[in-house]
N, C-alpha and C. Protein backbone atom coordinates (compact mmCIF):
# COMPACT_ATOMS: atom_id res chain seq x y z
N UNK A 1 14.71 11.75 14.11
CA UNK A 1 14.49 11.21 12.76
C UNK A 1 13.02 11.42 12.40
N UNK A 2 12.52 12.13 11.34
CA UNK A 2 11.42 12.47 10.63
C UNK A 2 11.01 10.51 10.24
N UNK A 3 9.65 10.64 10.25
CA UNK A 3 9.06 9.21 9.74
C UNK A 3 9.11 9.43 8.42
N UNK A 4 8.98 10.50 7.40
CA UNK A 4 8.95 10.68 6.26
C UNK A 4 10.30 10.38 5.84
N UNK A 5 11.38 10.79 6.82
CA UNK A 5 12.25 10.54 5.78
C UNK A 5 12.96 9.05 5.75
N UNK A 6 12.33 8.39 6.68
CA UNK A 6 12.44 6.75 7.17
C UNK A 6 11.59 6.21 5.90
N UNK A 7 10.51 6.45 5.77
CA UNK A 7 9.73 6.06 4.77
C UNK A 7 10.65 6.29 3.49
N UNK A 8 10.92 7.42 3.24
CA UNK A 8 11.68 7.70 1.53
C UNK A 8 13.37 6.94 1.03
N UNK A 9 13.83 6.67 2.76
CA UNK A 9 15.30 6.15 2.94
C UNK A 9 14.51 4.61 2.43
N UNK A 10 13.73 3.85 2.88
CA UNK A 10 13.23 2.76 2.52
C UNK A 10 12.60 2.51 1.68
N UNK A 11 11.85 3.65 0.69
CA UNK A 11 11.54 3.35 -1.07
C UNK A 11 12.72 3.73 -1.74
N UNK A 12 13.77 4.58 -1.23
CA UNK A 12 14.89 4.38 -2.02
C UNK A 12 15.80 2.90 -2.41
N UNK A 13 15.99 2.12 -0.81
CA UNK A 13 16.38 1.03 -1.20
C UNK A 13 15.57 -0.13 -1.75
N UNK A 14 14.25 -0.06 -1.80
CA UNK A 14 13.10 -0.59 -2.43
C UNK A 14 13.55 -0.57 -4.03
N UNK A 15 13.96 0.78 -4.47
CA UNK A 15 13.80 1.10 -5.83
C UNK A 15 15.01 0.56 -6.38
N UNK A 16 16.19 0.65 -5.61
CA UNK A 16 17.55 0.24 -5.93
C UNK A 16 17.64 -1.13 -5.67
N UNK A 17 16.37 -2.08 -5.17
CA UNK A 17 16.70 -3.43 -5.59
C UNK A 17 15.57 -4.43 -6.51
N UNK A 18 15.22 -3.55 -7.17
CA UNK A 18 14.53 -3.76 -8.57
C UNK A 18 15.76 -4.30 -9.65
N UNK A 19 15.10 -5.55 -10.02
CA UNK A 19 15.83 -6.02 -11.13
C UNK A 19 16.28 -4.95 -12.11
N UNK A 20 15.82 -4.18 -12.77
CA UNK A 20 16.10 -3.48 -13.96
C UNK A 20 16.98 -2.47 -13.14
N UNK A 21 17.16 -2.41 -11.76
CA UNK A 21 18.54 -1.27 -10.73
C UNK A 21 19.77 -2.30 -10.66
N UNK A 22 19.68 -3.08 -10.61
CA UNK A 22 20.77 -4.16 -10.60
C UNK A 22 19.97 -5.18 -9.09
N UNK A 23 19.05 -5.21 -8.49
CA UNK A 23 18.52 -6.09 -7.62
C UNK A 23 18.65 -7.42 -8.00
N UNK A 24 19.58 -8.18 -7.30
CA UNK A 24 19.63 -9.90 -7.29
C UNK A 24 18.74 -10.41 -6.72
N UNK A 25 18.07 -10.92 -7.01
CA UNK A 25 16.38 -12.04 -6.19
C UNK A 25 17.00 -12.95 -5.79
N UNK A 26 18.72 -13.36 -5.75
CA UNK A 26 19.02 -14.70 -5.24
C UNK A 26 19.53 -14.08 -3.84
N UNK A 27 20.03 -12.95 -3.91
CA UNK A 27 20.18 -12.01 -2.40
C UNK A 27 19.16 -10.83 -1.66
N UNK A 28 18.06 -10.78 -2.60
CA UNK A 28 16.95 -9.83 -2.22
C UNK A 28 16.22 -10.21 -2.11
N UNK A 29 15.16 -10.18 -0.83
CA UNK A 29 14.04 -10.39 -0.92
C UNK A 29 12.75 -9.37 -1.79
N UNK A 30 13.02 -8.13 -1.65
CA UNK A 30 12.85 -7.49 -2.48
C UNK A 30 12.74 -7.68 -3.81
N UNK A 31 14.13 -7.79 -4.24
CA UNK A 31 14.07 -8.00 -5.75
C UNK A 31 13.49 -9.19 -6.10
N UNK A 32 13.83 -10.68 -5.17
CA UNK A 32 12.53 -11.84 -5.57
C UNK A 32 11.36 -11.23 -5.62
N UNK A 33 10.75 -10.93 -4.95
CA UNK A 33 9.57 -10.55 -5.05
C UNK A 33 8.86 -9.77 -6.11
N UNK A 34 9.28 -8.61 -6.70
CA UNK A 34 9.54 -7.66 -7.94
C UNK A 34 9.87 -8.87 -9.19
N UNK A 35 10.84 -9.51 -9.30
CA UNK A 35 11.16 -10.10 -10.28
C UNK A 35 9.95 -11.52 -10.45
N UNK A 36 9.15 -11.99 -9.93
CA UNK A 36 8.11 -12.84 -9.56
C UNK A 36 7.02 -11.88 -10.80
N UNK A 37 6.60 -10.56 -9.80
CA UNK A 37 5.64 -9.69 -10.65
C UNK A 37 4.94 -10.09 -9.89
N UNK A 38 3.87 -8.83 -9.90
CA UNK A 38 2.36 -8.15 -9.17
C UNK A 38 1.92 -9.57 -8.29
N UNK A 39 1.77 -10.49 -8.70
CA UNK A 39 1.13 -11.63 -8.48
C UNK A 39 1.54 -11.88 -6.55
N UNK A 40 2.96 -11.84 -6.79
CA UNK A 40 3.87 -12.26 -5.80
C UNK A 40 3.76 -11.25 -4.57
N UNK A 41 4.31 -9.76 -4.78
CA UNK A 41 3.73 -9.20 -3.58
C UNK A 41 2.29 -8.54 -3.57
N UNK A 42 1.60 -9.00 -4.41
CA UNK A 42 -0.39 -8.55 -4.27
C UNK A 42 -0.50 -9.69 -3.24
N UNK A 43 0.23 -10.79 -3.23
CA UNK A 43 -0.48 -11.84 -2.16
C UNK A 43 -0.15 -11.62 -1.24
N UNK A 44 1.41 -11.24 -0.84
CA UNK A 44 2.19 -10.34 0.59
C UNK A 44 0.86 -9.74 0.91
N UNK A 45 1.15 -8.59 0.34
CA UNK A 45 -0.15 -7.92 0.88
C UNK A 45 -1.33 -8.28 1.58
N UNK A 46 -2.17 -9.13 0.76
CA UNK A 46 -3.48 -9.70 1.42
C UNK A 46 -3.03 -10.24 2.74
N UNK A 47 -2.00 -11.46 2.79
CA UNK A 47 -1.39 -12.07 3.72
C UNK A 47 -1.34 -11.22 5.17
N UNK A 48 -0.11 -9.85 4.50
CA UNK A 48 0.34 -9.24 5.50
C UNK A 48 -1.65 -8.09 6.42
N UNK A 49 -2.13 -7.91 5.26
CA UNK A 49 -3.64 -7.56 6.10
C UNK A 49 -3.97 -8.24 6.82
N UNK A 50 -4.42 -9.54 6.45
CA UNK A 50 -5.05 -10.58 7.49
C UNK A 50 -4.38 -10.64 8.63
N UNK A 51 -3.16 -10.74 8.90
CA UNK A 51 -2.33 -10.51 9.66
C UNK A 51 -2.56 -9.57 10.39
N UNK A 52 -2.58 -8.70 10.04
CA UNK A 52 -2.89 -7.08 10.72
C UNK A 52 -3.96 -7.17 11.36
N UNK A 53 -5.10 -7.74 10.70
CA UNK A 53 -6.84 -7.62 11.45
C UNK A 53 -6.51 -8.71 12.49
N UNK A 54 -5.52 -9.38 12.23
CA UNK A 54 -5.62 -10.76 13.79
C UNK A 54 -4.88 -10.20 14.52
N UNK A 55 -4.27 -9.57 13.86
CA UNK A 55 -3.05 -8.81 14.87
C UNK A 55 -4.00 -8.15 16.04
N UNK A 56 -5.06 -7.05 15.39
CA UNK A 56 -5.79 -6.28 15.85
C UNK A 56 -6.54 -6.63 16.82
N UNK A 57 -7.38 -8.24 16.03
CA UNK A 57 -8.22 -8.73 17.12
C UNK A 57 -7.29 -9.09 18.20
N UNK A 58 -6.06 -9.82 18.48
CA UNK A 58 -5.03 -10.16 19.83
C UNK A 58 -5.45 -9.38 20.48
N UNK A 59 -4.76 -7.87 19.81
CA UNK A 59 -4.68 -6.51 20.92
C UNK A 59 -6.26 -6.63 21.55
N UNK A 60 -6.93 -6.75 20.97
CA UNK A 60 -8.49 -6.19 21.37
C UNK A 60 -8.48 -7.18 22.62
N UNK A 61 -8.29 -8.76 22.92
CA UNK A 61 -8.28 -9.86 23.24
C UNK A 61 -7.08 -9.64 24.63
N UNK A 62 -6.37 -8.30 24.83
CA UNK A 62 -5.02 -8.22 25.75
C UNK A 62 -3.67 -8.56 25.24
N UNK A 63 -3.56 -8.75 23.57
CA UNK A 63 -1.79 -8.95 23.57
C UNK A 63 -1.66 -7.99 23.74
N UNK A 64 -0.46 -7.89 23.34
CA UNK A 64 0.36 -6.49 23.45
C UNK A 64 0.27 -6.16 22.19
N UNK A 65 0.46 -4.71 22.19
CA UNK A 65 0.05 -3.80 20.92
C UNK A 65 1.05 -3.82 20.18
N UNK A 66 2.36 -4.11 20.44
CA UNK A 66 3.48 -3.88 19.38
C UNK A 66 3.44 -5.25 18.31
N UNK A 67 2.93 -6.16 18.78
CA UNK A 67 1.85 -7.58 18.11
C UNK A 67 1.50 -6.77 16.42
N UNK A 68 0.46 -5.48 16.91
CA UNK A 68 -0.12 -5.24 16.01
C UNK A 68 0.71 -4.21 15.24
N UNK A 69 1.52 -3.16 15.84
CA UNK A 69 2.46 -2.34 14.91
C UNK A 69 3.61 -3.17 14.26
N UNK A 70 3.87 -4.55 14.19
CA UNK A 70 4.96 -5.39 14.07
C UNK A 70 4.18 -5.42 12.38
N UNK A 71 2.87 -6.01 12.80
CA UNK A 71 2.19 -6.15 11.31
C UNK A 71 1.83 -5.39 10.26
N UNK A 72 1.30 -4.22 11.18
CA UNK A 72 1.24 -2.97 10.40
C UNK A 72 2.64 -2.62 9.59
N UNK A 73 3.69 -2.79 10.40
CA UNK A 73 5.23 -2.60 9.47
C UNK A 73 5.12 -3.59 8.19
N UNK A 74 4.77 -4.49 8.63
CA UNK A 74 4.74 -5.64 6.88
C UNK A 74 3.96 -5.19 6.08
N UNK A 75 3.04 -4.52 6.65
CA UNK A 75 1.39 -4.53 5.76
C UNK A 75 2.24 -3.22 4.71
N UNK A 76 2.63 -1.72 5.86
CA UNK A 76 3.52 -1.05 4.89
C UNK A 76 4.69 -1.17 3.84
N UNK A 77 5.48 -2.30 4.52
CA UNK A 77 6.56 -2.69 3.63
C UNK A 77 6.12 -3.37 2.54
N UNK A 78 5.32 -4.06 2.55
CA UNK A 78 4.74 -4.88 1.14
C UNK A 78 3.78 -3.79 0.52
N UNK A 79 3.25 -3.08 0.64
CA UNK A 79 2.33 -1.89 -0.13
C UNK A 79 3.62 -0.88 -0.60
N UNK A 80 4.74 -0.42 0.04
CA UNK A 80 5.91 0.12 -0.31
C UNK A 80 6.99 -0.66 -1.48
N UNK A 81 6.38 -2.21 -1.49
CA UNK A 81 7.01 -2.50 -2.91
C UNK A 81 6.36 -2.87 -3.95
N UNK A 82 4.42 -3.01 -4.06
CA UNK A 82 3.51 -2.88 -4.88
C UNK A 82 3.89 -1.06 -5.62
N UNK A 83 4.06 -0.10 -4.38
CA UNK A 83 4.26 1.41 -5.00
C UNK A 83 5.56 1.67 -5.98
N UNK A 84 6.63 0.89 -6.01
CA UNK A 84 7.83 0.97 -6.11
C UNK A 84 7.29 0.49 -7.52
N UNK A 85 6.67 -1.04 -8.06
CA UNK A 85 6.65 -1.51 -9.00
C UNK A 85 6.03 -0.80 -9.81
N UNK A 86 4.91 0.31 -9.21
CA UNK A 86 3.95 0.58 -10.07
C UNK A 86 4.62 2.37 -10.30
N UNK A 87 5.66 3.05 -10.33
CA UNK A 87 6.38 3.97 -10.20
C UNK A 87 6.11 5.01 -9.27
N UNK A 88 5.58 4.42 -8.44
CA UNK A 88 4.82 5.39 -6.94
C UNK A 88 5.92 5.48 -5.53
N UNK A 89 5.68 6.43 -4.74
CA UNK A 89 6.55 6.66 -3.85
C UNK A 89 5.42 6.69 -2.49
N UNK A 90 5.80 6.86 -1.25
CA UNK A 90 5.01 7.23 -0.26
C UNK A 90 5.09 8.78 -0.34
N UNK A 91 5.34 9.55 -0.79
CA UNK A 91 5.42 10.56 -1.19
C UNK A 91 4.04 11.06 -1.36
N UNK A 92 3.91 10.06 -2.82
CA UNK A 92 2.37 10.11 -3.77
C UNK A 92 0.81 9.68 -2.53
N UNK A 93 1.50 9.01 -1.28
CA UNK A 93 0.45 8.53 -0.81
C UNK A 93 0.61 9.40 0.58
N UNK A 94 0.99 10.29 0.79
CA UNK A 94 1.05 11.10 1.85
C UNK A 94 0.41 12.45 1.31
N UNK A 95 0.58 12.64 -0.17
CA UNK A 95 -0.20 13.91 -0.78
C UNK A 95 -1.93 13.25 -1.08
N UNK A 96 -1.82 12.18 -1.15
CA UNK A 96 -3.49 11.89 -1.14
C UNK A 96 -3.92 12.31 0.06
N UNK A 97 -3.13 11.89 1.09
CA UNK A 97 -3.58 11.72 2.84
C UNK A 97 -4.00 13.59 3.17
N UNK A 98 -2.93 13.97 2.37
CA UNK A 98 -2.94 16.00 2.91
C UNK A 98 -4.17 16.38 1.50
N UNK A 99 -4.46 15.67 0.51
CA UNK A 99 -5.43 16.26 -0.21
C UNK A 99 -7.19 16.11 0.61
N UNK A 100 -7.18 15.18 1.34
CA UNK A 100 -7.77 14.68 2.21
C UNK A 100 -8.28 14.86 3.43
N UNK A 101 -7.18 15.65 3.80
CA UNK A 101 -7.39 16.40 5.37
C UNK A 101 -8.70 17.50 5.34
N UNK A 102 -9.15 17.43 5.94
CA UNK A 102 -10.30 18.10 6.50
C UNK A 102 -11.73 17.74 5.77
N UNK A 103 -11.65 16.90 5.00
CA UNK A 103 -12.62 16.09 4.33
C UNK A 103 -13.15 15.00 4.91
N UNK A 104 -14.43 15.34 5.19
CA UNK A 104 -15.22 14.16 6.08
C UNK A 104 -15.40 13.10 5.26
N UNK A 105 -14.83 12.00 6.08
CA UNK A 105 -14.74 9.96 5.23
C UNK A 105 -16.12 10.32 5.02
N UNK A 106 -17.43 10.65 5.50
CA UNK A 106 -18.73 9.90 4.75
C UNK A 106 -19.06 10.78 3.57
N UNK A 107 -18.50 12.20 3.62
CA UNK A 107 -18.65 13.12 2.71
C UNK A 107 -17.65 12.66 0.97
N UNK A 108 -17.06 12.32 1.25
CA UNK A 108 -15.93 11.70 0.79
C UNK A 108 -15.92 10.43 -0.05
N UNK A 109 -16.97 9.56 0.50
CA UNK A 109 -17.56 8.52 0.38
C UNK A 109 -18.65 8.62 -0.74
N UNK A 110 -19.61 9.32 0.04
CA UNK A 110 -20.61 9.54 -0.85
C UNK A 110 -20.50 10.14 -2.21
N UNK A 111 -19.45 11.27 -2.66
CA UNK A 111 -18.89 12.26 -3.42
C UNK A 111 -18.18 10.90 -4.64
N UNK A 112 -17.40 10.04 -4.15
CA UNK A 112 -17.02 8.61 -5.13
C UNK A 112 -18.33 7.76 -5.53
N UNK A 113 -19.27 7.54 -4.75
CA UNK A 113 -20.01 6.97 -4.88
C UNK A 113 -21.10 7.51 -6.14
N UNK A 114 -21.30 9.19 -6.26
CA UNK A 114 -21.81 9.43 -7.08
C UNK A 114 -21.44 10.03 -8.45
N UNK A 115 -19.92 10.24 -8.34
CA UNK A 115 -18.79 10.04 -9.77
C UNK A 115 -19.05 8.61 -10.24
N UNK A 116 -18.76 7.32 -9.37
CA UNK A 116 -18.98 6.22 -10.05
C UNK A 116 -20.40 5.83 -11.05
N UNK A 117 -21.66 6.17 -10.31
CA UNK A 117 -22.87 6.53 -10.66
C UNK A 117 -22.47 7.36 -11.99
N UNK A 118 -21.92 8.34 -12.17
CA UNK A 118 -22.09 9.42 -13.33
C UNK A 118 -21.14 8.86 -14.36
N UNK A 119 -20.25 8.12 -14.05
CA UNK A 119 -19.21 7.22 -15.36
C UNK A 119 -19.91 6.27 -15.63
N UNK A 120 -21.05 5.25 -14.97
CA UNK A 120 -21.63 4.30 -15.33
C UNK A 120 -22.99 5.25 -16.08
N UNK A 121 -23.63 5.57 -15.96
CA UNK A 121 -24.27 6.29 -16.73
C UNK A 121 -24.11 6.84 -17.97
N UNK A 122 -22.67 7.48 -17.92
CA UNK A 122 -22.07 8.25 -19.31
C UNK A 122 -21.47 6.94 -20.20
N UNK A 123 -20.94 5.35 -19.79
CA UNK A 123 -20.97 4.33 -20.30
C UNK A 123 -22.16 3.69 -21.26
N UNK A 124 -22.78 3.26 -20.10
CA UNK A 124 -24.41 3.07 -20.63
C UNK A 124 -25.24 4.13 -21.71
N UNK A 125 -24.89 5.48 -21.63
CA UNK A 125 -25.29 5.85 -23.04
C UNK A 125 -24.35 6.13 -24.10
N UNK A 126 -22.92 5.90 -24.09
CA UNK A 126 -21.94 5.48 -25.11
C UNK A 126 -22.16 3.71 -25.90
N UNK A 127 -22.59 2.77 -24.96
CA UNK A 127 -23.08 1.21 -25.65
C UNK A 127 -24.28 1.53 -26.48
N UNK A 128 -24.07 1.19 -27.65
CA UNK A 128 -25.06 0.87 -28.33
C UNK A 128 -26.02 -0.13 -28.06
């Protein structure tokens, strides 16, 4: 079994239990969550991070590591239904990851850092 296609089998049923797909929130956790709005799984999220970094620190500390891939699965599953709401797939976030490849993080870094610089600038002389 490809992980990609584990990932796309699971934004499919993501997408098919969206209220406006026919998703019941009184039988979905999913669809509760979606039918709540942004609010509801943006906090999953944070939740499921913190989680993840304690997760992390355990492992560091001697738990066992599946501790921390247990969390990492939530941290994905709740970012997999923020993508769903917002009409995004892991698809969209696996072509960032390959637009990415061979691009050094500080090179990368710095390169955002000075676009942001050049939109705040081109702002500041658009205000009167």
């Amino acid at each position: 079994m490809h992980s990609t296609d584990a990932l796309a089998r699971l934004a499919a049923t993501i997408e098919s239990r969206k209220p406006a797909n026919g998703g019941d929130a009184g039988t979905s956790y999913v669809a509760r969550l979606l039918a709540k709005g942004p609010d509801a799984f943006l906090k999953k999220i944070g939740e499921e991070a913190t989680e993840t970094v304690m997760a992390a620190k355990d492992v560091d500390a001697g738990a066992d590591k599946s501790k921390l891939v247990y969390e990492v699965a939530d941290l994905w599953f709740h970012s997999m239904i923020a993508l769903a709401h917002y009409g995004l797939t892991p698809a969209d976030v696996v072509a960032e990851l390959v637009r990415r490849e061979g691009t050094s993080g500080i090179e990368e870094k710095a390169l955002r850092k000075a676009e942001a610089r050049a939109q705040d600038d081109n702002r500041s002389k658009e205000s009167p």
